[in-house]
Structures are given as C-alpha cells and as structure tokens.
C-alpha atoms as a PDB file:
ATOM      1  CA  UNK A   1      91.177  95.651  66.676  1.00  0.00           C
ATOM      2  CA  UNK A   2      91.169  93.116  69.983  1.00  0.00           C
ATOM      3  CA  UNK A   3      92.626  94.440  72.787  1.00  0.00           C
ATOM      4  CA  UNK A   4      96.017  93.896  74.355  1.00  0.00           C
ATOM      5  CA  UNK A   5      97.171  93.904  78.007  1.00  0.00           C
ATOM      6  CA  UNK A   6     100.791  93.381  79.148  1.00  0.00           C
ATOM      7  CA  UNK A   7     101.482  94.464  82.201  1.00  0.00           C
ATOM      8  CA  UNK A   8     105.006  94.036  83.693  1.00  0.00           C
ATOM      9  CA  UNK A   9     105.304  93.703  88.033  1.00  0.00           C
ATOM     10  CA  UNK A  10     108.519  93.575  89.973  1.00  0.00           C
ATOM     11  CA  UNK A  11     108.448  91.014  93.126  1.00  0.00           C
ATOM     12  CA  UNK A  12     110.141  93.122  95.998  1.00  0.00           C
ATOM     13  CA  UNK A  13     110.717  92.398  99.450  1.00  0.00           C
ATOM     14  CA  UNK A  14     110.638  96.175  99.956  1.00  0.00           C
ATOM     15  CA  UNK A  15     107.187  96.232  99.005  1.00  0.00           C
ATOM     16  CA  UNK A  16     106.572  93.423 101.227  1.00  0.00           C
ATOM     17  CA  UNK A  17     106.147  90.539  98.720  1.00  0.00           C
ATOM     18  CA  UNK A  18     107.595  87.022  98.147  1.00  0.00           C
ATOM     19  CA  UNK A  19     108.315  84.840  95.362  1.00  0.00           C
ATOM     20  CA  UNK A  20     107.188  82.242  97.204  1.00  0.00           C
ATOM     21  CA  UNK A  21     104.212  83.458  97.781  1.00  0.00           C
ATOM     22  CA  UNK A  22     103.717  84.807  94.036  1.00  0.00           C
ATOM     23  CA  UNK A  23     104.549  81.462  92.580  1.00  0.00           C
ATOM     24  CA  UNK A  24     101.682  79.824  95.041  1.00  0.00           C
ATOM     25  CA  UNK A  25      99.119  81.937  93.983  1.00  0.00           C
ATOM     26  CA  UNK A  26      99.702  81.943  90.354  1.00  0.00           C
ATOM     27  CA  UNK A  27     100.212  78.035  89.983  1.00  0.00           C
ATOM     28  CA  UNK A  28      97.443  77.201  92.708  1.00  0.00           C
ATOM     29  CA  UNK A  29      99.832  75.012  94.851  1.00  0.00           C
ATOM     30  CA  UNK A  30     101.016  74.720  98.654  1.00  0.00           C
ATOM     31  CA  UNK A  31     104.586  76.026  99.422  1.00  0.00           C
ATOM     32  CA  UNK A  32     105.936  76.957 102.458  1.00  0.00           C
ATOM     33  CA  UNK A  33     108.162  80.259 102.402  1.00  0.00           C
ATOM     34  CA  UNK A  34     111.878  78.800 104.120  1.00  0.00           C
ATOM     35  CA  UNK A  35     112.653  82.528 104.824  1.00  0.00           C
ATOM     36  CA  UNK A  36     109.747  83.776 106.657  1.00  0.00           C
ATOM     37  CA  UNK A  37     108.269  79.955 108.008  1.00  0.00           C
ATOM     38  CA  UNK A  38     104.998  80.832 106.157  1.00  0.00           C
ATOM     39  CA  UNK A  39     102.885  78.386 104.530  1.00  0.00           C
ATOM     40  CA  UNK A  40     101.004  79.710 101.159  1.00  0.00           C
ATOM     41  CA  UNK A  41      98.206  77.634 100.015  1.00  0.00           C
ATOM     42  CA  UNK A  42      96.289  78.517  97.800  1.00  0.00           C
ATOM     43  CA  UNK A  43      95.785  74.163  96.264  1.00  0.00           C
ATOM     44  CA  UNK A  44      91.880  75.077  96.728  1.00  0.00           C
ATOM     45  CA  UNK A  45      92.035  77.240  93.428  1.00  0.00           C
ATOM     46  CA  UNK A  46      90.606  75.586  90.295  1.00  0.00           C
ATOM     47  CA  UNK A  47      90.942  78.189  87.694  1.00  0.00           C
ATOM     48  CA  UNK A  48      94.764  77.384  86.932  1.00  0.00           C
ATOM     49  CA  UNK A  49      94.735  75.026  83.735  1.00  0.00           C
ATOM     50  CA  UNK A  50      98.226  74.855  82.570  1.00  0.00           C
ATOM     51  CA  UNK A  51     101.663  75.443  84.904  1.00  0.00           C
ATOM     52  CA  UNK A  52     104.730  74.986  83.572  1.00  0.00           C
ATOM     53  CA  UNK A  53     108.561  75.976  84.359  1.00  0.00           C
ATOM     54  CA  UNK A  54     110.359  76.424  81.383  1.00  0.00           C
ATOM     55  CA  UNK A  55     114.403  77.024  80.864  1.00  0.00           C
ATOM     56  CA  UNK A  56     116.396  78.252  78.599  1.00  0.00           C
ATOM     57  CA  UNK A  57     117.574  76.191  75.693  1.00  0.00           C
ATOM     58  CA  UNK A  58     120.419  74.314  75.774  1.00  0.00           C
ATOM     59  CA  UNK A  59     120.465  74.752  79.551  1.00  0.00           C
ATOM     60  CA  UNK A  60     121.561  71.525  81.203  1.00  0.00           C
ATOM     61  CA  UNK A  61     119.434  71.208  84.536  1.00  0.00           C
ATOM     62  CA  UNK A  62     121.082  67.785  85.788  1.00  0.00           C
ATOM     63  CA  UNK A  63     123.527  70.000  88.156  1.00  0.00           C
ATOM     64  CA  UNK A  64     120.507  71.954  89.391  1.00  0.00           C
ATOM     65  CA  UNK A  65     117.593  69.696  89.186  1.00  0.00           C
ATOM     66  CA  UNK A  66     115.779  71.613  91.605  1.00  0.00           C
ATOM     67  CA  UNK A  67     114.860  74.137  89.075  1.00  0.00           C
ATOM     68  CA  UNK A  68     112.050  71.740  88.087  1.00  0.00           C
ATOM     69  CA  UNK A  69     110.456  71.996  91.822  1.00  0.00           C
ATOM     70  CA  UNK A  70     108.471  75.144  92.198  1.00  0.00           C
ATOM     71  CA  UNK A  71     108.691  74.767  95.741  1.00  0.00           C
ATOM     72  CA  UNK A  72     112.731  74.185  95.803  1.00  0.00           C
ATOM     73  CA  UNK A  73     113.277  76.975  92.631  1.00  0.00           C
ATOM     74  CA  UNK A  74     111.550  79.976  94.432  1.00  0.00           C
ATOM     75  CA  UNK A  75     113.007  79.512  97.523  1.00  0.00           C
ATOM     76  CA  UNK A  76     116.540  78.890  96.318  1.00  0.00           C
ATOM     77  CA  UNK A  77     115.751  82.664  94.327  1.00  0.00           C
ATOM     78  CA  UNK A  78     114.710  84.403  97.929  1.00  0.00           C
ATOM     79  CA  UNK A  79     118.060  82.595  99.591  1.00  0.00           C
ATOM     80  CA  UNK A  80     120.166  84.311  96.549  1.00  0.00           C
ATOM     81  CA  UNK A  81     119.315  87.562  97.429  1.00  0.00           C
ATOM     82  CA  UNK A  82     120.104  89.351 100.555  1.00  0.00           C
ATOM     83  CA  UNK A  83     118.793  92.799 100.847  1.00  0.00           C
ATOM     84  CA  UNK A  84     115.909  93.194 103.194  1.00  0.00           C
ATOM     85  CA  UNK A  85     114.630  95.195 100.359  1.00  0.00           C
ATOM     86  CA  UNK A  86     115.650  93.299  96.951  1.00  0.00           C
ATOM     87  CA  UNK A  87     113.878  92.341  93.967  1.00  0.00           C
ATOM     88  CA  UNK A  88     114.099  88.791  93.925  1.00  0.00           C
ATOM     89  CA  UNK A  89     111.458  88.277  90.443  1.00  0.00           C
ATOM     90  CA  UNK A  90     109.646  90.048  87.502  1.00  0.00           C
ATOM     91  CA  UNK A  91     106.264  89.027  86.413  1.00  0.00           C
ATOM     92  CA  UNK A  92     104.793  89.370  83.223  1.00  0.00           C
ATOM     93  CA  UNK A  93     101.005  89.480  82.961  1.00  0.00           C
ATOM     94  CA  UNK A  94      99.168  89.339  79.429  1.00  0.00           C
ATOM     95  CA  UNK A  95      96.100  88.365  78.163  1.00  0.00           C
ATOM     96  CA  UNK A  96      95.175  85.488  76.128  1.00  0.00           C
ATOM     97  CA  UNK A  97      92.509  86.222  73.406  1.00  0.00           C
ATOM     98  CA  UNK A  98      89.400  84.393  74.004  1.00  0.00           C
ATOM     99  CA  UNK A  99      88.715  83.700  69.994  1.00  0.00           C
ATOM    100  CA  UNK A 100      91.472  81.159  70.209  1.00  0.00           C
ATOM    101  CA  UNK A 101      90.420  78.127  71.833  1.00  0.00           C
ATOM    102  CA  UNK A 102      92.403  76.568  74.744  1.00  0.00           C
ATOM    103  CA  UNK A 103      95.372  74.969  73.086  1.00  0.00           C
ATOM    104  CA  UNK A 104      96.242  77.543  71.315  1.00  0.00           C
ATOM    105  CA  UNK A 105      95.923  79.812  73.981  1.00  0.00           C
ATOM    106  CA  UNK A 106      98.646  77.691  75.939  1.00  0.00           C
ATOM    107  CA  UNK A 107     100.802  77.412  72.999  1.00  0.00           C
ATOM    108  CA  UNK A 108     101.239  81.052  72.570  1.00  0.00           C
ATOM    109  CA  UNK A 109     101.592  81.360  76.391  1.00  0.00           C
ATOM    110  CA  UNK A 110     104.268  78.705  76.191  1.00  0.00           C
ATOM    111  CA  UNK A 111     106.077  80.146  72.845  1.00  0.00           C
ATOM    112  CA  UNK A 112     106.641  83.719  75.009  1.00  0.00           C
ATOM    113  CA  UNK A 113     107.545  82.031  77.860  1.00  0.00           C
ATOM    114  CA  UNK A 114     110.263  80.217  75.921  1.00  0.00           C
ATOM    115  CA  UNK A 115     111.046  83.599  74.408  1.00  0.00           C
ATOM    116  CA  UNK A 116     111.541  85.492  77.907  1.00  0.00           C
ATOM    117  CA  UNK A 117     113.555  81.884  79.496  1.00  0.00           C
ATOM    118  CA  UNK A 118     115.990  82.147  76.177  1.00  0.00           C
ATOM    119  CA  UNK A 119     116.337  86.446  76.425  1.00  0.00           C
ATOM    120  CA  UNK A 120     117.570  86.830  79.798  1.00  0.00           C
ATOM    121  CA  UNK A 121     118.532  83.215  80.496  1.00  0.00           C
ATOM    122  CA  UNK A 122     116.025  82.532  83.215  1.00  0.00           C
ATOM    123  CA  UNK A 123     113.866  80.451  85.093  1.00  0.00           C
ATOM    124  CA  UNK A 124     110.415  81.341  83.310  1.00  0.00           C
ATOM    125  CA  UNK A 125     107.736  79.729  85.867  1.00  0.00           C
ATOM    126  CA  UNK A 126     104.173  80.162  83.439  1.00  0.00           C
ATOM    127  CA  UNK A 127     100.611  79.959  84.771  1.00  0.00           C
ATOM    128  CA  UNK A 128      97.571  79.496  82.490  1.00  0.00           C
ATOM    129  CA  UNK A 129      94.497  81.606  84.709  1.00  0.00           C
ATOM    130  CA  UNK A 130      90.782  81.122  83.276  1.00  0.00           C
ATOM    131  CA  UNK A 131      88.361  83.767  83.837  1.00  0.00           C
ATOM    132  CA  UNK A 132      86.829  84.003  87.548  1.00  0.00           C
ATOM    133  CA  UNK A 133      82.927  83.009  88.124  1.00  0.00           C
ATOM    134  CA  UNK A 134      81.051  86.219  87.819  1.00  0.00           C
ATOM    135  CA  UNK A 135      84.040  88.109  86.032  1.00  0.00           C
ATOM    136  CA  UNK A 136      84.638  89.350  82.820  1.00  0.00           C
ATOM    137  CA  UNK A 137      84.370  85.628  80.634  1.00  0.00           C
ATOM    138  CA  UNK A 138      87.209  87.071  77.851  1.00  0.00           C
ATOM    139  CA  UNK A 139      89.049  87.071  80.626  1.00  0.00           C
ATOM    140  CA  UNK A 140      91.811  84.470  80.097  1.00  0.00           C
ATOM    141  CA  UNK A 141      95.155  85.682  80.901  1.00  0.00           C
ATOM    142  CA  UNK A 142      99.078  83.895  81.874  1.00  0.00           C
ATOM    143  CA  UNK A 143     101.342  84.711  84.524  1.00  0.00           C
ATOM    144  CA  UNK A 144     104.959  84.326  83.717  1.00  0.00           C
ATOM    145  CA  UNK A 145     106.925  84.780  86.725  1.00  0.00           C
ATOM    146  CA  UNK A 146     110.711  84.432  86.161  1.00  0.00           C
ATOM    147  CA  UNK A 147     113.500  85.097  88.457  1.00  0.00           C
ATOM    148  CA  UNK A 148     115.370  88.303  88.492  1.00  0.00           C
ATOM    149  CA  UNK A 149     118.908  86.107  88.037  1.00  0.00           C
ATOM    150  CA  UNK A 150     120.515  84.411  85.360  1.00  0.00           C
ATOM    151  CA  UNK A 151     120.453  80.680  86.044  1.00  0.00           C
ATOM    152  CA  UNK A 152     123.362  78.957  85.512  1.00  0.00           C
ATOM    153  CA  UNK A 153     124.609  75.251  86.688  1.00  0.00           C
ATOM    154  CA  UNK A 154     125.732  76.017  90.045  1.00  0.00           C
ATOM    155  CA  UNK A 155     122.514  78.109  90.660  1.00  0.00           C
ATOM    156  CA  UNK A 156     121.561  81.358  90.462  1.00  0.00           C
ATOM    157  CA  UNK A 157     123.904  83.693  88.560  1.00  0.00           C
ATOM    158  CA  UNK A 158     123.795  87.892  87.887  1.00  0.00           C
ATOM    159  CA  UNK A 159     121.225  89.646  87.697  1.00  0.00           C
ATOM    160  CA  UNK A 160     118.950  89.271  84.385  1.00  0.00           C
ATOM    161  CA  UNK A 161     116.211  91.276  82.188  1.00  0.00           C
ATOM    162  CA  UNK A 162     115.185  94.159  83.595  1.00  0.00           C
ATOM    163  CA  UNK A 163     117.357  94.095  86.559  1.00  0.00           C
ATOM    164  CA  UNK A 164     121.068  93.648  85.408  1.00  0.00           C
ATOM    165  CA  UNK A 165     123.060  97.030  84.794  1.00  0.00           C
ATOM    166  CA  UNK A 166     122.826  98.744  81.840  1.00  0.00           C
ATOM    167  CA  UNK A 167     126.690  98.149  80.422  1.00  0.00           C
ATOM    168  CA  UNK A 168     125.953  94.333  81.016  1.00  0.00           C
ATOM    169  CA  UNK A 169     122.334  94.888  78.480  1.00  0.00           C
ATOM    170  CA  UNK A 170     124.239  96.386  75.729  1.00  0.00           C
ATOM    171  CA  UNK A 171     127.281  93.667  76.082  1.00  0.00           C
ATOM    172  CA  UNK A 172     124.144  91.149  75.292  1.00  0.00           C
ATOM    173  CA  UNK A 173     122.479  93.610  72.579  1.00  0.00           C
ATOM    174  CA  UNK A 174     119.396  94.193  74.886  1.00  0.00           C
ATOM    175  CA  UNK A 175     118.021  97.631  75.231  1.00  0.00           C
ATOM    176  CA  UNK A 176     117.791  99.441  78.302  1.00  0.00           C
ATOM    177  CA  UNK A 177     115.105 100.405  80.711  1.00  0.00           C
ATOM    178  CA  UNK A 178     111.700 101.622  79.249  1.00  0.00           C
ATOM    179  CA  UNK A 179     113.487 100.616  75.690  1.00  0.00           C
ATOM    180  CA  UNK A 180     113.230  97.079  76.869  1.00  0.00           C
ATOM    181  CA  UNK A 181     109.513  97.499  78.498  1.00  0.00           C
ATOM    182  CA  UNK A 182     108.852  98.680  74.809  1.00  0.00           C
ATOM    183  CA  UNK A 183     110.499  95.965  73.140  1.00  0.00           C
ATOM    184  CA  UNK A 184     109.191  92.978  74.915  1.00  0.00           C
ATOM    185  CA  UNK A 185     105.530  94.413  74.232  1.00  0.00           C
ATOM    186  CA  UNK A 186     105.756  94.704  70.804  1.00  0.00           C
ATOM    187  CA  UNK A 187     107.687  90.807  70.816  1.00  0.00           C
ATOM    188  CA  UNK A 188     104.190  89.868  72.516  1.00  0.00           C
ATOM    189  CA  UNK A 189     101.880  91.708  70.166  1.00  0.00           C
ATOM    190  CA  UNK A 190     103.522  90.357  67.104  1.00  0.00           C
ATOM    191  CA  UNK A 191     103.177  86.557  68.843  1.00  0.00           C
ATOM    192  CA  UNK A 192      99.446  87.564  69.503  1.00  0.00           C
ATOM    193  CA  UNK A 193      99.007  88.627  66.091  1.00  0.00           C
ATOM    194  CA  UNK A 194     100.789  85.668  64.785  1.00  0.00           C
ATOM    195  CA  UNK A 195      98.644  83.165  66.791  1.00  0.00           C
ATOM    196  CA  UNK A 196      94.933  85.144  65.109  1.00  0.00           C
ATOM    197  CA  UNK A 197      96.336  84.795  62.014  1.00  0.00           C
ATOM    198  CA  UNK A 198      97.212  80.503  61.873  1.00  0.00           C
ATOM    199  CA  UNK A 199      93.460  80.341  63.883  1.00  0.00           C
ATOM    200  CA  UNK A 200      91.798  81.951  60.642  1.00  0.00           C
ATOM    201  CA  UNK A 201      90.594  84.893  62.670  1.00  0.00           C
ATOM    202  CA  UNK A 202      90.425  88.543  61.247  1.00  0.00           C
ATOM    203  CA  UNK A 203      91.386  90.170  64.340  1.00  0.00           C
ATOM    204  CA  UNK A 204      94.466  91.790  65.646  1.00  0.00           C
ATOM    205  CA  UNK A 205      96.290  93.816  68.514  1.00  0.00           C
ATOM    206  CA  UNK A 206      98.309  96.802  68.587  1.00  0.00           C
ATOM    207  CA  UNK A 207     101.113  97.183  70.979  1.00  0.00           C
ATOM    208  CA  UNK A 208     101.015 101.197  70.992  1.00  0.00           C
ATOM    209  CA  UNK A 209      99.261 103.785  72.481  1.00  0.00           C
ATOM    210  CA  UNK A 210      96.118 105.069  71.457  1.00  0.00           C
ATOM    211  CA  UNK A 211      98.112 108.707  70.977  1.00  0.00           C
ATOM    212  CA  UNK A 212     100.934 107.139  68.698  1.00  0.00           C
ATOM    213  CA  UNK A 213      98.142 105.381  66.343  1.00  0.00           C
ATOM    214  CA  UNK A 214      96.573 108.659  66.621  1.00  0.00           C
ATOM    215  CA  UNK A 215      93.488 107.931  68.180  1.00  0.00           C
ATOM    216  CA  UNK A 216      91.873 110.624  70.215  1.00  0.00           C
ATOM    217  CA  UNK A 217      90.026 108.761  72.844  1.00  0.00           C
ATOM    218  CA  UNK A 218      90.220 108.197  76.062  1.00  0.00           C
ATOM    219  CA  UNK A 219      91.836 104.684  76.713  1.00  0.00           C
ATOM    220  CA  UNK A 220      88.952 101.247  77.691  1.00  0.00           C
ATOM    221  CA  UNK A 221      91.197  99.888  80.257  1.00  0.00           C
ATOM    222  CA  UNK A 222      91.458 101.668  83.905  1.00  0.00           C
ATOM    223  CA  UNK A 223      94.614 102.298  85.699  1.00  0.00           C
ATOM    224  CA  UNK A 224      95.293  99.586  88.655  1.00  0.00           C
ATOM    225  CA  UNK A 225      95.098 102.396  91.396  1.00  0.00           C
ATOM    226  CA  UNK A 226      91.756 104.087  90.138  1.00  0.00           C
ATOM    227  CA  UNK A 227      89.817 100.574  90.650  1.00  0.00           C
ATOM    228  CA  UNK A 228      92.010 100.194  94.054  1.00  0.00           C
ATOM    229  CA  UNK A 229      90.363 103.773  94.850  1.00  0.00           C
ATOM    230  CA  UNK A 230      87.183 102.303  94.414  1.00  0.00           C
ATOM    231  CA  UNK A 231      87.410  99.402  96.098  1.00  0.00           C
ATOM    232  CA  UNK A 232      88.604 101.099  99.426  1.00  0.00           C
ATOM    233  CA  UNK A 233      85.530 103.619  99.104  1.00  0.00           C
ATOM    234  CA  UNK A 234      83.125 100.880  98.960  1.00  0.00           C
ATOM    235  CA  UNK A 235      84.890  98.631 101.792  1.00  0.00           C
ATOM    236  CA  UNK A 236      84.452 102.240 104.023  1.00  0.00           C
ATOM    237  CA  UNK A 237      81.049 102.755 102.855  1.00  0.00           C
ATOM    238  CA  UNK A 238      80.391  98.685 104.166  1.00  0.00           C
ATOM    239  CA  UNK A 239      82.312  99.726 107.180  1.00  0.00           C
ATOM    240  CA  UNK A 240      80.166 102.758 108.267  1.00  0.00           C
ATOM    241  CA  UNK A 241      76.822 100.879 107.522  1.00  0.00           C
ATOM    242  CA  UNK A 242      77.463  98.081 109.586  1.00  0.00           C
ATOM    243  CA  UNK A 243      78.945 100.378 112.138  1.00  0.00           C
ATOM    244  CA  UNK A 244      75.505 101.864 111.831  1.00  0.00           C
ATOM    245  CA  UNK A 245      73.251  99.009 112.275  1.00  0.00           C
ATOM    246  CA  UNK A 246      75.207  98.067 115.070  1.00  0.00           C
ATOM    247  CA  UNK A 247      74.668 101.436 117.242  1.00  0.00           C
ATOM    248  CA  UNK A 248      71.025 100.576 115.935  1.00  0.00           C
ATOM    249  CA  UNK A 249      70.142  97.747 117.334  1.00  0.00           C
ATOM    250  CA  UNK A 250      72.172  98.794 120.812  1.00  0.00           C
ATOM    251  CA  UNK A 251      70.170 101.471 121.361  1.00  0.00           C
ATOM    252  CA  UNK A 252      66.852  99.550 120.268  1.00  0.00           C
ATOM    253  CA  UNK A 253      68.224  97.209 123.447  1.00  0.00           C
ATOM    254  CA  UNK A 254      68.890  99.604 125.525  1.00  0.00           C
ATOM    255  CA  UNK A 255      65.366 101.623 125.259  1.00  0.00           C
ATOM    256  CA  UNK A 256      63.375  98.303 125.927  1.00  0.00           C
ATOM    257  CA  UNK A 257      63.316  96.466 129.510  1.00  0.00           C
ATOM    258  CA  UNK A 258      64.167  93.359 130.399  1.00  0.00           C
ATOM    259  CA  UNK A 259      61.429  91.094 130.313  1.00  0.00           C
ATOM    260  CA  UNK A 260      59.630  90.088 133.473  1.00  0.00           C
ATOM    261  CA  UNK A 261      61.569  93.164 135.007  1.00  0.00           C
ATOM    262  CA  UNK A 262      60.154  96.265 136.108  1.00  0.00           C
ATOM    263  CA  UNK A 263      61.056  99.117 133.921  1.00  0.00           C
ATOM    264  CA  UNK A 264      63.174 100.478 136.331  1.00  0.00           C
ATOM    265  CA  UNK A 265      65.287  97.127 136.538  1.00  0.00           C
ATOM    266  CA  UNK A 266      66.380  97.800 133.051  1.00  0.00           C
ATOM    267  CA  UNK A 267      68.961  99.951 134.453  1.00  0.00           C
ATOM    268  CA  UNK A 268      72.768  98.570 134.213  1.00  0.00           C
ATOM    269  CA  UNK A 269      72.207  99.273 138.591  1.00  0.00           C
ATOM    270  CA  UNK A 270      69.045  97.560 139.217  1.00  0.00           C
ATOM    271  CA  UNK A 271      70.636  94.553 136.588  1.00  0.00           C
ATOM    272  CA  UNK A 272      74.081  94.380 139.000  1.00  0.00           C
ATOM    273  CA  UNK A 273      71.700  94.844 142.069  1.00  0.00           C
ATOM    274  CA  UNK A 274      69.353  91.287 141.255  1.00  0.00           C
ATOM    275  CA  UNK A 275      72.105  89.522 140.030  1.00  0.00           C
ATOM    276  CA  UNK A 276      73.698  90.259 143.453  1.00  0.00           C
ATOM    277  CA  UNK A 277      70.902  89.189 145.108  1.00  0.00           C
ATOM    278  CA  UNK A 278      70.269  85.967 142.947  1.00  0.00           C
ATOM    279  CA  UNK A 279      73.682  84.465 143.474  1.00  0.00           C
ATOM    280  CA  UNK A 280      73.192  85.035 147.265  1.00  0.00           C
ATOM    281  CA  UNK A 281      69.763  83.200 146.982  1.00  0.00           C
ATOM    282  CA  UNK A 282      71.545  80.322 145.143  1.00  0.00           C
ATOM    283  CA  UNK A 283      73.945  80.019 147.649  1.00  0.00           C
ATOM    284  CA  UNK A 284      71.698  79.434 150.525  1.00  0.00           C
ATOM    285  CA  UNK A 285      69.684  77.434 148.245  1.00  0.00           C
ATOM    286  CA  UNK A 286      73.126  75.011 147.526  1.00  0.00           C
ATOM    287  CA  UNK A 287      74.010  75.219 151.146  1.00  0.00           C
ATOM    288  CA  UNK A 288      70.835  73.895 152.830  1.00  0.00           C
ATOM    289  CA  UNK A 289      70.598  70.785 149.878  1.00  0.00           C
ATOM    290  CA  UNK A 290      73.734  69.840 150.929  1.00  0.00           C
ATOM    291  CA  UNK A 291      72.947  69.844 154.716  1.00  0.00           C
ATOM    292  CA  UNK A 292      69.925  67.887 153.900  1.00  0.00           C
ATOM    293  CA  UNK A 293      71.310  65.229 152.145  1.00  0.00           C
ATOM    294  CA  UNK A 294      74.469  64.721 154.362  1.00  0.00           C
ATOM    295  CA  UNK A 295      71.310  64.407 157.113  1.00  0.00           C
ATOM    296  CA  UNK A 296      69.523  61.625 154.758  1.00  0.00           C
ATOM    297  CA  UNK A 297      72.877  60.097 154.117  1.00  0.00           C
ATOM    298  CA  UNK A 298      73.704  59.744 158.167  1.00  0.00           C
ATOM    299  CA  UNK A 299      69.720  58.655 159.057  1.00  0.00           C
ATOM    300  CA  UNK A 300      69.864  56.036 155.636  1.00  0.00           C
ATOM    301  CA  UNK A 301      66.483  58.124 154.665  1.00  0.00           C
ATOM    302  CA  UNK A 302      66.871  58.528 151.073  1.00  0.00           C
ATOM    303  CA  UNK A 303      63.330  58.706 150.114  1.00  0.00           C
ATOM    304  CA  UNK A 304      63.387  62.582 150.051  1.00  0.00           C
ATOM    305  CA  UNK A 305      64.895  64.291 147.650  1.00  0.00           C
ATOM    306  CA  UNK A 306      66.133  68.149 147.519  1.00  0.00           C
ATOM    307  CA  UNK A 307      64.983  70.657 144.451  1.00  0.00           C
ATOM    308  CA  UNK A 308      66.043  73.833 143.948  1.00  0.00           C
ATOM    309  CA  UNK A 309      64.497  77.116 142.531  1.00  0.00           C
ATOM    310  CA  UNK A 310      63.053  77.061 138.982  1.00  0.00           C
ATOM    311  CA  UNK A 311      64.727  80.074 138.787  1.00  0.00           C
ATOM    312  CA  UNK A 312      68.250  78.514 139.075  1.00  0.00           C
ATOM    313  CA  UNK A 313      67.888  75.759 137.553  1.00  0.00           C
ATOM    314  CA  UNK A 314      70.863  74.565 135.059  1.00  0.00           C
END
C-alpha cells in the first residue's frame, strides 16, 4: 500500500498571505503584488517542471483573456475581494507517486486539475514540484492553486468549492463542508489508483484513515505543527550558541591587552586617554607641515620635504 498525501490550504489575507505571492512560489516566476506594491520572485527556482492554468470546459476565455496570465489572473482574484481579512484561493497539495515516471506523473496532475477547474468552475493554476536536493527523493508532489470564485466571462463570479454557502452546494449537488474535504480525497485516490494500474504497477493508495481500515498504528506522516515545533527549537538552540560564542570571544578580548600597550592601557580609560593624546599629537604634527611648506613655497626652496610620524601615517 503506497502512501497518499492530500492536503487542502486556504489563501487568507487574515492570515497574512497572498495569492500573488502563492502563485509565485509555486510556479517559480516573478510577479509583482498590485495590492501591496510587492515584488515576489522566486524565477531562481529550478525544481518546477510543469505549470499550467487550466479552465473549465466549455469556458470561453476570449472576454477574459487575462485568465491565461498568471501575473494578470491572481491579481484580478485579490482586486475581487475586499475584506482585509478574505479568502481570496484554496490550494490543493498531493503527492505524485514516484513509480510512475514523469509524464505520467503530469498527466494525472493535469486530469485532477481538470477535475477541480470543471467542479467548482474555476481558475485551476497547477504546479509540477520535483523533490528538493538533500530531501526525501519520492518526493514529487503538485500544487493546484485555484481561486476561491467562480469565473465567468466578465470576471470573477460567486464564491466556489469550499467557500460558497451551503444552500448554493446542494443547488449544484456538491456536498458540504468536511463532506466535500472527504469527497475530493477519495476523487484523488481513485485517479492515483487509476494511474498505478495503466503503468503495470501492483501498488495502490487508500484515501482513509488508518482507524477506518482498522489499522492500529500510529500514522508515518507527522502533523505540519509538530515539525514547525521542531524547527523553532533548533533555530533557538542556534540562537543561544552563537549568542554564546559571541560573549566568548568578548570576554577572551577583553582579558588580553592591547598590544604594544601596557597592561594597564587595556582599560576602556587609558584607551580614551591615548587616543586623546594621539589626535592632539597629529594635530601639531599637520600644523607645523603646513607652516613649513607655505615657508618653502614663499623662499622657492622645495628641496625639503615634510614627514610625519610613523605612527600616523595613512
């Protein structure tokens, strides 16, 4: 039995996120957010095989043809909605099995994608993510970021998927809430299962929980906030140990004078004291090369030539 992972994300300004932003990182491009003035560019990334906006079909885009510009589509969906704190997309985030090779990997990406664009009658925006150096090399995995509006051919429409009121779900036959969640799982794990089964391969996944299959074990993959946990102890244990070499090598500074010093010139007094003194010395030192060569310059002797102090030297 392979794995499955499908993991559903809401794109809210109350959280403080952005479409734009979301849509840059997943497809690996440069957009600037309209809204906020701030550019997201993340074109350096090359683990991004395979981006693709897909609508729904039958969907005439000539009156909107700026649904085909990821730049122009995400920030059209932040202008569309007004609350400070509003859900402007949903993300969908599954994993691709590794058995299958790339193209069919994309093609069961894309068949969802399709799917999820035809359901809600939405803007499905689908990035193809390879596993990252040093990571987990199973780890292939697609993005589908869609907008949390029905797109129509004046623009955005009411709200879609997930996000449109229950009354309007049942008028279209959808189910409601976690019913949905449920619902669009098992549509992916029957897809998965689907795409193992044309590549010859004897594997296959299992939307449910381990407790409905009746497995008594605890579950392989880790909750989201328990590796977050993790992360921010480690990141404080960095913190403190740097924070620690630091005071280190101060006090190793401050317990060793200053070289061709007397030890008692290591003090931060006897320091502001010679440095006192040393500027004076440098002034008289400026002062009387000045005087002699404005003497040379009026006697037209300009054989001898001033120096100043090793000491001060530039």
């Amino acid at each position: 039995m392979a794995n499955l992972h499908f993991n559903i994300t809401a794109i809210s300004r109350g959280a403080g996120r952005s479409a734009v932003a979301a849509a840059a990182y997943r497809s690996g491009e440069r957009i600037r957010d309209e809204r906020t003035g701030r550019l997201h560019n993340y074109s350096s990334r090359d683990d991004v095989p395979h981006v693709e906006i897909l609508l729904p079909k039958g969907f005439d885009a000539s009156q909107v043809p700026w649904v085909a510009d990821r730049a122009k589509l995400w920030n059209a969906a932040e202008r569309a909605e007004v609350p400070r704190n509003a859900r402007v997309a949903r993300e969908y985030q599954v994993n691709l099995p590794h058995e299958l090779t790339a193209e069919q990997r994309r093609e069961l990406a894309r068949t969802f994608s399709q799917e999820v664009a035809d359901r809600y009658k939405v803007v499905v925006d689908l990035a193809i993510h390879l596993p990252r150096d040093g990571g987990d090399p199973r780890n292939h995995h697609a993005h589908l970021l869609f907008s949390s509006r029905q797109i129509t051919e004046t623009g955005f429409g009411a709200k879609a998927g997930l996000d449109m009121r229950a009354s309007a779900a049942r008028q279209l036959g959808l189910p409601v809430g976690i019913a949905e969640m449920k619902a669009v799982r098992e549509r992916w794990a029957t897809l998965t299962n689907e795409a193992l089964k044309s590549a010859g391969l004897n594997i296959r996944v299992d939307h449910r929980s381990l407790k409905a299959r009746g497995i008594d074990r605890p579950p392989i993959h880790r909750a989201f906030i328990d590796i977050a946990r993790e992360r921010r102890a480690l990141r404080q244990k960095q913190v403190e140990r740097i924070r620690e070499n630091h005071k280190e090598r101060v006090e190793a500074r401050q317990n060793q004078p200053l070289l061709h010093e007397p030890a008692t010139e290591s003090t931060l007094e006897g320091v502001q004291r010679r440095a006192r003194e040393n500027w004076v010395k440098l002034k008289t030192e400026v002062a009387k090369s000045r005087e002699l060569e404005a003497r040379n310059e009026r006697t037209g002797d300009r054989s001898v030539q001033t120096t100043i102090d090793d000491d001060f030297a530039l």
